[in-house]
C-alpha atoms as a PDB file:
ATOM      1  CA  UNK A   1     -15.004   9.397  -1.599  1.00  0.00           C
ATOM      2  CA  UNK A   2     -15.695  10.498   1.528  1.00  0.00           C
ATOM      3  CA  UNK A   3     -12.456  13.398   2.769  1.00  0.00           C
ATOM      4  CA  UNK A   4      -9.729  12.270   4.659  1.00  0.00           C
ATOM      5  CA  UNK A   5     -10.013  15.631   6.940  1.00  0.00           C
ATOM      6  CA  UNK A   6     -13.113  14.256   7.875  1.00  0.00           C
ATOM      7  CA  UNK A   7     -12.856  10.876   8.143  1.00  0.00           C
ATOM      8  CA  UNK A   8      -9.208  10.290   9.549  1.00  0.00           C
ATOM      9  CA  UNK A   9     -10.049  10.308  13.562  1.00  0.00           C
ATOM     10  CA  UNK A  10      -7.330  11.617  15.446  1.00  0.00           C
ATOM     11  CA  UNK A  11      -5.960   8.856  17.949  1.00  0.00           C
ATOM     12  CA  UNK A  12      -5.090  11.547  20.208  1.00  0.00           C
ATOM     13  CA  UNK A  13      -8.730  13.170  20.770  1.00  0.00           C
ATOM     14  CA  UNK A  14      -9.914   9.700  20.691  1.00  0.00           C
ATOM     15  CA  UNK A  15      -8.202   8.812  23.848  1.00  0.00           C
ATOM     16  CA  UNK A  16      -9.158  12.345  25.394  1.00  0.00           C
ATOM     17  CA  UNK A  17     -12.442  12.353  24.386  1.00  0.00           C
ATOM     18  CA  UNK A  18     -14.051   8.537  23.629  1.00  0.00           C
ATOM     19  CA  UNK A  19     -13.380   6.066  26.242  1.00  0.00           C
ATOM     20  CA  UNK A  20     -15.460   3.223  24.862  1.00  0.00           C
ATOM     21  CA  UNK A  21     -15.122  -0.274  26.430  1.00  0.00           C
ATOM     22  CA  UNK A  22     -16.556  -2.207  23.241  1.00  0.00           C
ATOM     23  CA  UNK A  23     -12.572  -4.471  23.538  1.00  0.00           C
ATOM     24  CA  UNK A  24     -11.910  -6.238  20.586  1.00  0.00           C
ATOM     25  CA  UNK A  25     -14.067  -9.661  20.880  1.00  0.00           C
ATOM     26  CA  UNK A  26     -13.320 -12.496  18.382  1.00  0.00           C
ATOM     27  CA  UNK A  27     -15.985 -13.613  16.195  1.00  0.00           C
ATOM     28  CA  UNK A  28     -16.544 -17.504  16.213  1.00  0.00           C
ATOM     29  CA  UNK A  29     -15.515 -18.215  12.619  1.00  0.00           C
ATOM     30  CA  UNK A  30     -13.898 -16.743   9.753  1.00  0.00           C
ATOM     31  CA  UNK A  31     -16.980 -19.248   8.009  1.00  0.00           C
ATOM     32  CA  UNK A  32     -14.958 -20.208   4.846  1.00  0.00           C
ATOM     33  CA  UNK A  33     -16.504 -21.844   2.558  1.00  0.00           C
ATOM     34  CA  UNK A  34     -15.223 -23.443  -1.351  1.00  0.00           C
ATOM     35  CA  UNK A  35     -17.761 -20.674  -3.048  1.00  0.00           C
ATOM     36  CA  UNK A  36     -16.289 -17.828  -1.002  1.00  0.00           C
ATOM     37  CA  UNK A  37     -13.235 -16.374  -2.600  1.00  0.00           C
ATOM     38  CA  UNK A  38     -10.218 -15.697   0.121  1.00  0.00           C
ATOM     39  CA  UNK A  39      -7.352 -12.865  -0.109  1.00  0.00           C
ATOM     40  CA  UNK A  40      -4.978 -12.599   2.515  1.00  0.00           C
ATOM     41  CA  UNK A  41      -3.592  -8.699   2.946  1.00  0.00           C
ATOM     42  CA  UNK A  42      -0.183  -7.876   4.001  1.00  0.00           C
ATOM     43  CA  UNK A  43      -0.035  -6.969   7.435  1.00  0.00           C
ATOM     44  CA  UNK A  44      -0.773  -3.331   8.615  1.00  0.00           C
ATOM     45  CA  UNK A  45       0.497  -1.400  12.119  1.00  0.00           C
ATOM     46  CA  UNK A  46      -2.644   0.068  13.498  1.00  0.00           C
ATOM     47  CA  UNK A  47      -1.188   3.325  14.156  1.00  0.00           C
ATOM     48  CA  UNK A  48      -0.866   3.800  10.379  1.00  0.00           C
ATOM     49  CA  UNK A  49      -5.355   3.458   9.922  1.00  0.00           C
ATOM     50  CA  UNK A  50      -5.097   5.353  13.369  1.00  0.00           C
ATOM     51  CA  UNK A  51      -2.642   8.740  12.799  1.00  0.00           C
ATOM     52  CA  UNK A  52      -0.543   8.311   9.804  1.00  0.00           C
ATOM     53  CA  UNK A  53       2.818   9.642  10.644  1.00  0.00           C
ATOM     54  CA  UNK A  54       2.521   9.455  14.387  1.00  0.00           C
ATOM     55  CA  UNK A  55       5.384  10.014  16.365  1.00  0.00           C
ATOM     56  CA  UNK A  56       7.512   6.628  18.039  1.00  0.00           C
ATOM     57  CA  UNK A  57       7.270   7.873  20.932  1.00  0.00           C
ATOM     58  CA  UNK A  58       3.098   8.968  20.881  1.00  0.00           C
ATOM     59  CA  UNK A  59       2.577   5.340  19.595  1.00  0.00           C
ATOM     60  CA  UNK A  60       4.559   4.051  22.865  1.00  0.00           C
ATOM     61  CA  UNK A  61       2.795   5.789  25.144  1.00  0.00           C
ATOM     62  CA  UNK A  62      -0.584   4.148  23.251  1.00  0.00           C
ATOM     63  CA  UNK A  63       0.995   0.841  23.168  1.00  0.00           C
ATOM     64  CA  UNK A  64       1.284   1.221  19.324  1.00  0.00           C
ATOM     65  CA  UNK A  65       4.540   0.633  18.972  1.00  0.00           C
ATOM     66  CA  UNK A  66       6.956  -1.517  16.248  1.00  0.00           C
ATOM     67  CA  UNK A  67      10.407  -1.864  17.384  1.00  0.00           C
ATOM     68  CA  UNK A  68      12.996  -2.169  20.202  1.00  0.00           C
ATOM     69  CA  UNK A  69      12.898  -0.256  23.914  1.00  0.00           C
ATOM     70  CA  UNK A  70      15.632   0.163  25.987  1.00  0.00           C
ATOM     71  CA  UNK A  71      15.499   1.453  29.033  1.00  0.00           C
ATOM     72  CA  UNK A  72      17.827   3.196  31.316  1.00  0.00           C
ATOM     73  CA  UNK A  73      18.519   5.789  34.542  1.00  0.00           C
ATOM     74  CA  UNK A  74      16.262   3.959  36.715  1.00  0.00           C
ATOM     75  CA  UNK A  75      13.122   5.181  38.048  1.00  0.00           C
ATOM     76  CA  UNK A  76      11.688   8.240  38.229  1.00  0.00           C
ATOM     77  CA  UNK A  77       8.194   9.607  39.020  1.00  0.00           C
ATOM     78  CA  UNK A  78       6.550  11.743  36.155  1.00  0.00           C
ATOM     79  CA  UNK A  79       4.712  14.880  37.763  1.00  0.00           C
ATOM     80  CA  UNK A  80       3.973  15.862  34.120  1.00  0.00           C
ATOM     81  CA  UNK A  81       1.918  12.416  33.220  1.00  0.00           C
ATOM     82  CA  UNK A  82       0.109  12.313  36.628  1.00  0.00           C
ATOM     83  CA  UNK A  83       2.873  11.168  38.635  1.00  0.00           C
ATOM     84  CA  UNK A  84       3.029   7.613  37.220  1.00  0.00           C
ATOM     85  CA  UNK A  85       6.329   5.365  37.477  1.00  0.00           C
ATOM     86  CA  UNK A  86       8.783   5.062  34.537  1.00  0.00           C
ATOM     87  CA  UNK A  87      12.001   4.834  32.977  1.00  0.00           C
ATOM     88  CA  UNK A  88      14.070   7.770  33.463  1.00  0.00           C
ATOM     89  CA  UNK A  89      15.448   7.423  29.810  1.00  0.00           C
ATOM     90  CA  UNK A  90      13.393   5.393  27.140  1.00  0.00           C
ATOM     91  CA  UNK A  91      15.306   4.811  23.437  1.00  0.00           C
ATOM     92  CA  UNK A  92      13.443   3.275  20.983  1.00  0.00           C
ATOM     93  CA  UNK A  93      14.532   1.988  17.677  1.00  0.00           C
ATOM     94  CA  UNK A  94      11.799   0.979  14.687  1.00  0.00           C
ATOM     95  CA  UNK A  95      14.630  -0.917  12.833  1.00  0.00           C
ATOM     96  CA  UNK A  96      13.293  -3.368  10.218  1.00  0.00           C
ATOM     97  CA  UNK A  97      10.390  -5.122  13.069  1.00  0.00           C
ATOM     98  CA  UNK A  98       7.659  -4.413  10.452  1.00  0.00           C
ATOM     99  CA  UNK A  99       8.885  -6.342   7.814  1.00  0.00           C
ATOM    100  CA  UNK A 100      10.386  -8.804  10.374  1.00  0.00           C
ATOM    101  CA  UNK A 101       7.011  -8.969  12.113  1.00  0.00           C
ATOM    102  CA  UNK A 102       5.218  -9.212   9.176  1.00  0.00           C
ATOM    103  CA  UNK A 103       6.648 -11.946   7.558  1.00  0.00           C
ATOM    104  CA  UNK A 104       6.184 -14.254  10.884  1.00  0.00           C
ATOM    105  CA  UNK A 105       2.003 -13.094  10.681  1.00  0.00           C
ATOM    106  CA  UNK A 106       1.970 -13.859   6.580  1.00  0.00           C
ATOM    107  CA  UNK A 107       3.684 -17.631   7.252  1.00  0.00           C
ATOM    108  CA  UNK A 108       1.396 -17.611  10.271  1.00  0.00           C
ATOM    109  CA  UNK A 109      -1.471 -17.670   8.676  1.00  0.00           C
ATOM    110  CA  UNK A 110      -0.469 -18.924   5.298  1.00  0.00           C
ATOM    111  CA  UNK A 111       0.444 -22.328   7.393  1.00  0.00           C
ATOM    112  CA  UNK A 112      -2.835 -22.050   9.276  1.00  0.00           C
ATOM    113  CA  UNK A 113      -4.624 -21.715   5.924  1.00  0.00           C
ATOM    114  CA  UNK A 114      -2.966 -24.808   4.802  1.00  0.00           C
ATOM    115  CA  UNK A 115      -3.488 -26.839   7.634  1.00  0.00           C
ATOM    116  CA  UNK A 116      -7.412 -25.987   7.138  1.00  0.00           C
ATOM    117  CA  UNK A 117      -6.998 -27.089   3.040  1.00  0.00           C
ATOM    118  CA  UNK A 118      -8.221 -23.289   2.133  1.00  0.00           C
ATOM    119  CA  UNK A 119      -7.133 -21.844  -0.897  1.00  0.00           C
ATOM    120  CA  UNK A 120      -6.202 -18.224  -0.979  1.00  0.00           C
ATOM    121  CA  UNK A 121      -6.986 -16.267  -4.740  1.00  0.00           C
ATOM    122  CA  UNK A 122      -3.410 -14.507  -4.656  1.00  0.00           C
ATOM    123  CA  UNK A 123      -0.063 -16.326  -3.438  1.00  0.00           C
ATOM    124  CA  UNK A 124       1.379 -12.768  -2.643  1.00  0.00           C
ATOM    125  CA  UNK A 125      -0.444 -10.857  -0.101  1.00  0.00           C
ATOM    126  CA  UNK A 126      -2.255  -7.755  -1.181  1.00  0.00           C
ATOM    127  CA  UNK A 127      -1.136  -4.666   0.745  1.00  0.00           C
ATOM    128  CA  UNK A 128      -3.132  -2.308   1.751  1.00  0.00           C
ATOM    129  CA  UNK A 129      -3.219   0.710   0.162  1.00  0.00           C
ATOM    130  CA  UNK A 130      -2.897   4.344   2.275  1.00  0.00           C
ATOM    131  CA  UNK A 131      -6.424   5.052   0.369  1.00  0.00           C
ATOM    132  CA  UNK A 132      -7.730   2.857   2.947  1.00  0.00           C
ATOM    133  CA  UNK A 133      -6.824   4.455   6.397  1.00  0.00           C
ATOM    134  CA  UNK A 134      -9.773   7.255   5.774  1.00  0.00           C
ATOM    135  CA  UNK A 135     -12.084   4.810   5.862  1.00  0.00           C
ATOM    136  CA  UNK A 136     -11.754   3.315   9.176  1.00  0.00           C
ATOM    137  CA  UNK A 137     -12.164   5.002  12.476  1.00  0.00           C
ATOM    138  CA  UNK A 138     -10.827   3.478  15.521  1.00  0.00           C
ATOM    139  CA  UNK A 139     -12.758   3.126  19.100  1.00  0.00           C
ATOM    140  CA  UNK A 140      -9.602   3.100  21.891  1.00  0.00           C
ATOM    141  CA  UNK A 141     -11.342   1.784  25.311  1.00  0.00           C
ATOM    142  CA  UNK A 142      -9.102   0.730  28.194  1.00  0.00           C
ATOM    143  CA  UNK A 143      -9.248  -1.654  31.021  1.00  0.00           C
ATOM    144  CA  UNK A 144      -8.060  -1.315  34.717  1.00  0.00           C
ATOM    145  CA  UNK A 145      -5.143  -3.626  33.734  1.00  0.00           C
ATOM    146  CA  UNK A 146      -3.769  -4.186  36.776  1.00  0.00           C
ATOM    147  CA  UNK A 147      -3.342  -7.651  37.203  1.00  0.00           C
ATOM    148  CA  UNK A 148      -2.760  -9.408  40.722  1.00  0.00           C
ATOM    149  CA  UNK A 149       0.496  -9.924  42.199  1.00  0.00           C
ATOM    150  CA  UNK A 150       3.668 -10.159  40.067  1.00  0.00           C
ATOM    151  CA  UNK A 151       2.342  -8.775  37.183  1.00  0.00           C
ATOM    152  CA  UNK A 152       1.045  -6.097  38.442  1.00  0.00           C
ATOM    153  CA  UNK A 153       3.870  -4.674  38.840  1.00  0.00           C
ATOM    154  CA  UNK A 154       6.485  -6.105  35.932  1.00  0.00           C
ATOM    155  CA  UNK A 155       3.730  -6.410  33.357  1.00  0.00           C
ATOM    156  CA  UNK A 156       5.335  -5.349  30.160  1.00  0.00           C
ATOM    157  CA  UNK A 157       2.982  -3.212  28.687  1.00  0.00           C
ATOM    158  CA  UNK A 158       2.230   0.446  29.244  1.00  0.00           C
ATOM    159  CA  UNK A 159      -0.752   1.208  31.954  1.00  0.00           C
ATOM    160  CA  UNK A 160      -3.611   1.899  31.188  1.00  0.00           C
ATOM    161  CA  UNK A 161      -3.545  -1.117  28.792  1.00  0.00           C
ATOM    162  CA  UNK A 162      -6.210   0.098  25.747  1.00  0.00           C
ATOM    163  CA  UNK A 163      -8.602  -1.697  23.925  1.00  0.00           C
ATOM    164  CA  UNK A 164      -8.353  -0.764  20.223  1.00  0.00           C
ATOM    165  CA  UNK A 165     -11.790  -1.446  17.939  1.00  0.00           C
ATOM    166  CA  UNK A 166     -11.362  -0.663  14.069  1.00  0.00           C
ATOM    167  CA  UNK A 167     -15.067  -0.154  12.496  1.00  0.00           C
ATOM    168  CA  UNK A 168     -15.557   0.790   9.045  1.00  0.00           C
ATOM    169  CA  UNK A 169     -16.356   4.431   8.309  1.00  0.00           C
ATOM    170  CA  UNK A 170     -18.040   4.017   4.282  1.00  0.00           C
ATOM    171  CA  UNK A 171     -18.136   0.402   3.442  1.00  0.00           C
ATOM    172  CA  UNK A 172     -19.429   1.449  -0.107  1.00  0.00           C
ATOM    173  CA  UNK A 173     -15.956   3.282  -0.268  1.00  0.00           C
ATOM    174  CA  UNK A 174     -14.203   0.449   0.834  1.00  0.00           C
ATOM    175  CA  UNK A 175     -15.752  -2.354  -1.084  1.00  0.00           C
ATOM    176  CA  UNK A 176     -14.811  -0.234  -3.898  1.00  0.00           C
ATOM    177  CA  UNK A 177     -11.165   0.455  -2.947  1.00  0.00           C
ATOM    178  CA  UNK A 178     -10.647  -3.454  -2.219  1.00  0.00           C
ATOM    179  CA  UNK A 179     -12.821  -4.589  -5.687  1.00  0.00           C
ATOM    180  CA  UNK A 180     -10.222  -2.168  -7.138  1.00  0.00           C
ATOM    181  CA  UNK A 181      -7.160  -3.186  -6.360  1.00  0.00           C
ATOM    182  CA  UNK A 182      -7.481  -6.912  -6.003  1.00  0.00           C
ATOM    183  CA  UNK A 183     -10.006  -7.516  -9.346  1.00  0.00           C
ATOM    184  CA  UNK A 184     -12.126  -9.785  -6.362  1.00  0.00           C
ATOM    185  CA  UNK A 185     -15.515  -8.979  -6.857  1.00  0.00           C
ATOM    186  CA  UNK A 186     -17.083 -10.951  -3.760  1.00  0.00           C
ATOM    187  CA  UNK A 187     -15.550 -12.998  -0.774  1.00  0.00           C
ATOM    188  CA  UNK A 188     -13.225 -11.807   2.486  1.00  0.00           C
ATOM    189  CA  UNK A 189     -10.318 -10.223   2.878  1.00  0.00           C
ATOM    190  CA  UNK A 190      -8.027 -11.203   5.729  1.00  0.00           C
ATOM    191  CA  UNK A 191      -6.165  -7.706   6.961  1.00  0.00           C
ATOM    192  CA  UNK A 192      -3.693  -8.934  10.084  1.00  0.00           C
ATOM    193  CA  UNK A 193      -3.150  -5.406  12.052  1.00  0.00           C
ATOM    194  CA  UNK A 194      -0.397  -5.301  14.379  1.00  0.00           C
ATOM    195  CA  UNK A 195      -1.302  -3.083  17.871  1.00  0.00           C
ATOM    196  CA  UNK A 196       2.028  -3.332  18.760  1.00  0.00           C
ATOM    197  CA  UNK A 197       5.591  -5.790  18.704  1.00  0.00           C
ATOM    198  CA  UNK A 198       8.633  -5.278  20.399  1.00  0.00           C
ATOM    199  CA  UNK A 199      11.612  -6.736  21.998  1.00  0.00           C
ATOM    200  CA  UNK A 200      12.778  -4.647  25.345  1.00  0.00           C
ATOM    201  CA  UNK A 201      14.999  -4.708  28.131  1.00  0.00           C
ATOM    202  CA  UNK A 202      14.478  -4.908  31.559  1.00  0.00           C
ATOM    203  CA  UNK A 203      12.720  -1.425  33.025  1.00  0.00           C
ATOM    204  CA  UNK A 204       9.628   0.150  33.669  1.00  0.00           C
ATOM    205  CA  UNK A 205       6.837   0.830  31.646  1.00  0.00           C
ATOM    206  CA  UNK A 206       4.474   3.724  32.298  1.00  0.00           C
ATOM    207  CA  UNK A 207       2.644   3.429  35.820  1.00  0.00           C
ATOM    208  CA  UNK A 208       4.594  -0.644  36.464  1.00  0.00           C
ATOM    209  CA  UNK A 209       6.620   0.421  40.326  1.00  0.00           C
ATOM    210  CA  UNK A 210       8.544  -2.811  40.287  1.00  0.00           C
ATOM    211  CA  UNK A 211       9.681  -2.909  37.011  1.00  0.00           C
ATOM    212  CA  UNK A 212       9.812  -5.292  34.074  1.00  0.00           C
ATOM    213  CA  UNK A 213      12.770  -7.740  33.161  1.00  0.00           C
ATOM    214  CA  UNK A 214      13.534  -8.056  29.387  1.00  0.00           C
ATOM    215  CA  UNK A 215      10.939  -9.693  27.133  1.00  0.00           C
ATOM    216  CA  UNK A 216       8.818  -9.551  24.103  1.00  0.00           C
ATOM    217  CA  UNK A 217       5.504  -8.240  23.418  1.00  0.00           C
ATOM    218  CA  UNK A 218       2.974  -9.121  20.134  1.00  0.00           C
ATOM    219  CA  UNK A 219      -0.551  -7.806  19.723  1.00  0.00           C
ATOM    220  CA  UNK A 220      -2.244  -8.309  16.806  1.00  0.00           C
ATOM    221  CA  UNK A 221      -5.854  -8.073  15.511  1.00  0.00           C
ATOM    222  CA  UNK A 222      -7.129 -10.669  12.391  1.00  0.00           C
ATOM    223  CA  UNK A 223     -10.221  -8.938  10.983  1.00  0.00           C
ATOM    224  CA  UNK A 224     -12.437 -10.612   7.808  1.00  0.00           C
ATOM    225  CA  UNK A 225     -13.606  -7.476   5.616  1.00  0.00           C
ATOM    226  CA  UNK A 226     -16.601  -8.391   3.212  1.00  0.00           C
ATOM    227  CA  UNK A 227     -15.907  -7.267  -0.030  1.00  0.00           C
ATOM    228  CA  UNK A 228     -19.060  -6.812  -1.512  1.00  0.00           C
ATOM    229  CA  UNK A 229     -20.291  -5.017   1.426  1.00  0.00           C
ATOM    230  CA  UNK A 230     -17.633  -3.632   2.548  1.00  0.00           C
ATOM    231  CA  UNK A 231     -18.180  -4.321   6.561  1.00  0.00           C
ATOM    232  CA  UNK A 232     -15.823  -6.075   9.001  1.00  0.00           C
ATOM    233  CA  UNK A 233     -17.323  -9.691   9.461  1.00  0.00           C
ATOM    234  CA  UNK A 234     -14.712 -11.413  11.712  1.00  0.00           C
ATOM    235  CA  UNK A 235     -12.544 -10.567  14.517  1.00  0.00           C
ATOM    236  CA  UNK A 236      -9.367 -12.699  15.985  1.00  0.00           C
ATOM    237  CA  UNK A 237      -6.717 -11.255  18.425  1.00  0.00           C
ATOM    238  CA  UNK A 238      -4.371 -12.719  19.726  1.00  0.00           C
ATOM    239  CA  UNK A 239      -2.002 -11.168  22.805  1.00  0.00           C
ATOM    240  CA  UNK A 240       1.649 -12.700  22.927  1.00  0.00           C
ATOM    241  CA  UNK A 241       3.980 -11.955  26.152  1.00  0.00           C
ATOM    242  CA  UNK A 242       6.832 -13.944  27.191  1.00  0.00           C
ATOM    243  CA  UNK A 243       9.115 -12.154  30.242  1.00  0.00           C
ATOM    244  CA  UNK A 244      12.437 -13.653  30.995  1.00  0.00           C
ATOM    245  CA  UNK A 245      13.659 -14.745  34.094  1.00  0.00           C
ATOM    246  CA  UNK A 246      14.011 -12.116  37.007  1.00  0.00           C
ATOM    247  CA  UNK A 247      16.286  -9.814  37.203  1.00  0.00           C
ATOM    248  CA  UNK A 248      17.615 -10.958  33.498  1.00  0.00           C
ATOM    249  CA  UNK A 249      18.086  -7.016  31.833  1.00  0.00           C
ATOM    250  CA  UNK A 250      18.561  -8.119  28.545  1.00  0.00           C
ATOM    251  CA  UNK A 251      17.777 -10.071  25.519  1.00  0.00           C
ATOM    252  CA  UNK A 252      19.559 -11.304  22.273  1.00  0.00           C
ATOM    253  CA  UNK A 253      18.802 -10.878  18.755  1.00  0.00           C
ATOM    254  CA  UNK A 254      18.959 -14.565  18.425  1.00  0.00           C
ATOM    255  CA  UNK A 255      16.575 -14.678  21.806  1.00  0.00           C
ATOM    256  CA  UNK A 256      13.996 -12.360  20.345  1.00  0.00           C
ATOM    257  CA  UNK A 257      13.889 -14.329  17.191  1.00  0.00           C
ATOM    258  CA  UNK A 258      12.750 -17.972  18.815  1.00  0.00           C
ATOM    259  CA  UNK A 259       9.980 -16.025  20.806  1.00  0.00           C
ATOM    260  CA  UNK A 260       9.035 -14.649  17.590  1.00  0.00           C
ATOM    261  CA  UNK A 261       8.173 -18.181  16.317  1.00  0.00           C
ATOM    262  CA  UNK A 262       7.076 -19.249  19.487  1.00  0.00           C
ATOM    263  CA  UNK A 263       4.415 -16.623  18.475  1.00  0.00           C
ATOM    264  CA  UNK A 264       4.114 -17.765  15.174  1.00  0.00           C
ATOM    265  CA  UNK A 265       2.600 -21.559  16.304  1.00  0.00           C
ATOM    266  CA  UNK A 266       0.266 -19.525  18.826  1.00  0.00           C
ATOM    267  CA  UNK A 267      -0.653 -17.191  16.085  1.00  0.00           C
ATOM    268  CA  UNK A 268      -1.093 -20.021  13.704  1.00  0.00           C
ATOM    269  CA  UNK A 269      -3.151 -22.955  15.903  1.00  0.00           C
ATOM    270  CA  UNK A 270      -5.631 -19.928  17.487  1.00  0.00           C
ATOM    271  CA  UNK A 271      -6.589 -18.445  13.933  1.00  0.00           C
ATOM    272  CA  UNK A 272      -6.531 -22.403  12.697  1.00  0.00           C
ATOM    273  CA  UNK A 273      -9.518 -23.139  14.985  1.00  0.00           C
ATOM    274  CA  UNK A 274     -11.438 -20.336  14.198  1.00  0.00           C
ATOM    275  CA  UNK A 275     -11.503 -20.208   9.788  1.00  0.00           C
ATOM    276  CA  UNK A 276     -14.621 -23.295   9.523  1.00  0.00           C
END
């Protein structure tokens, strides 16, 4: 098996060093079919195939992070990040939003799935094992992201806003890790990786002048793995905001948790329409 030293990219001198613009474009169909075996992974946080053990606050500043944000002291400009606009004071919390997260993705596309009649060879997900994160290396892009008008400046996402492309590194390796821990010889695996999820309160993200009021942010990737060949075969993102009303500085628990299943049904119908 190919090293880790070698093969682990660090997300850091990616960003420094490897601007690609290749964006994450979906793939038409997953193409399921009754002779093609299906297993559905648990889902993954990209900075963990990225930089295992990277920092809360280095996977904020990517737009990596799992949690909560709250943000305080107002605004200040930040002569050590190029002068951009942000919060004076930015606390973040991981609390439990991967396993909260995740379970919204799994009944996602469990439901989606369903609604399709496809059959899935495991009724528990099959998690992914840390063997795994060698064997990817990750292409970070970015756009302009400046949107016109309001968002432009409340937009509640750090700017620049990157483009995150997972390729596979040794798909001999990583047929054989999958064959290996599932006992599936041939067919996809589904692997939902989450760019980032959290719940916030009103503020300003990196390089946003006006601010944004409290809201909620999903990104997540769906990407088909061929087992026997070990390449990625399908691609499916989907990009969930919702931003409260102006002004509004905060957001409940029990807020957070019905735009959380708001994603869910977006999550759900997109993948739905692309598995056939």
């Amino acid at each position: 098996m190919i090293s880790k030293q070698k093969n682990i990219k660090n997300l850091f001198q990616i960003l420094l060093l490897g601007f690609s613009l290749g964006g994450c474009a979906s793939v038409p169909t997953l193409g399921v079919r009754e002779d093609v075996p299906l297993v559905l992974a648990q889902a993954v946080p990209l900075r963990d195939l990225a930089q295992p053990g990277m920092e809360d606050m280095d996977a904020y500043e990517k737009n990596l992070f799992l949690g909560t944000i709250a943000f305080s002291g107002g605004i200040i400009q930040d002569r050590q990040k190029g002068n951009i606009f942000r919060a004076l004071s930015i606390e973040l919390s991981g609390e439990d939003y991967l396993a909260r997260v995740s379970r919204v993705i799994q009944s996602s596309l469990g439901n989606a799935l369903k609604s399709e009649d496809v059959s899935v060879v495991e009724k528990t997900a099959f998690p992914v094992p840390a063997e795994a994160a060698p064997l990817f290396a990750l292409e970070a892009g970015f756009t302009d992201g400046y949107e016109s008008g309001y968002e432009k400046r409340t937009d509640n996402i750090n700017f620049p806003v990157w483009d995150y492309t997972l390729s596979v590194v040794s798909p001999r390796d990583l047929s054989a890790l999958i064959q290996k821990n599932t006992g599936v010889g041939a067919g996809i695996l589904v692997v939902p990786v989450i760019e980032c999820a959290y719940s916030h309160t009103g503020g300003w993200f990196y390089d946003r002048e006006s601010g944004s009021p409290a809201g909620v942010r999903v990104i997540v990737q769906i990407i088909g793995i061929d087992i026997a060949a070990g390449d990625i075969v399908y691609r499916y993102k989907q990009d969930y905001k919702h931003i409260v009303k102006p002004y509004q500085s905060a957001i409940s628990t029990y807020a957070v948790d019905g735009l959380l299943k708001e994603f869910a049904g977006q999550l759900r119908d997109g993948f739905a329409r692309t598995i056939r």
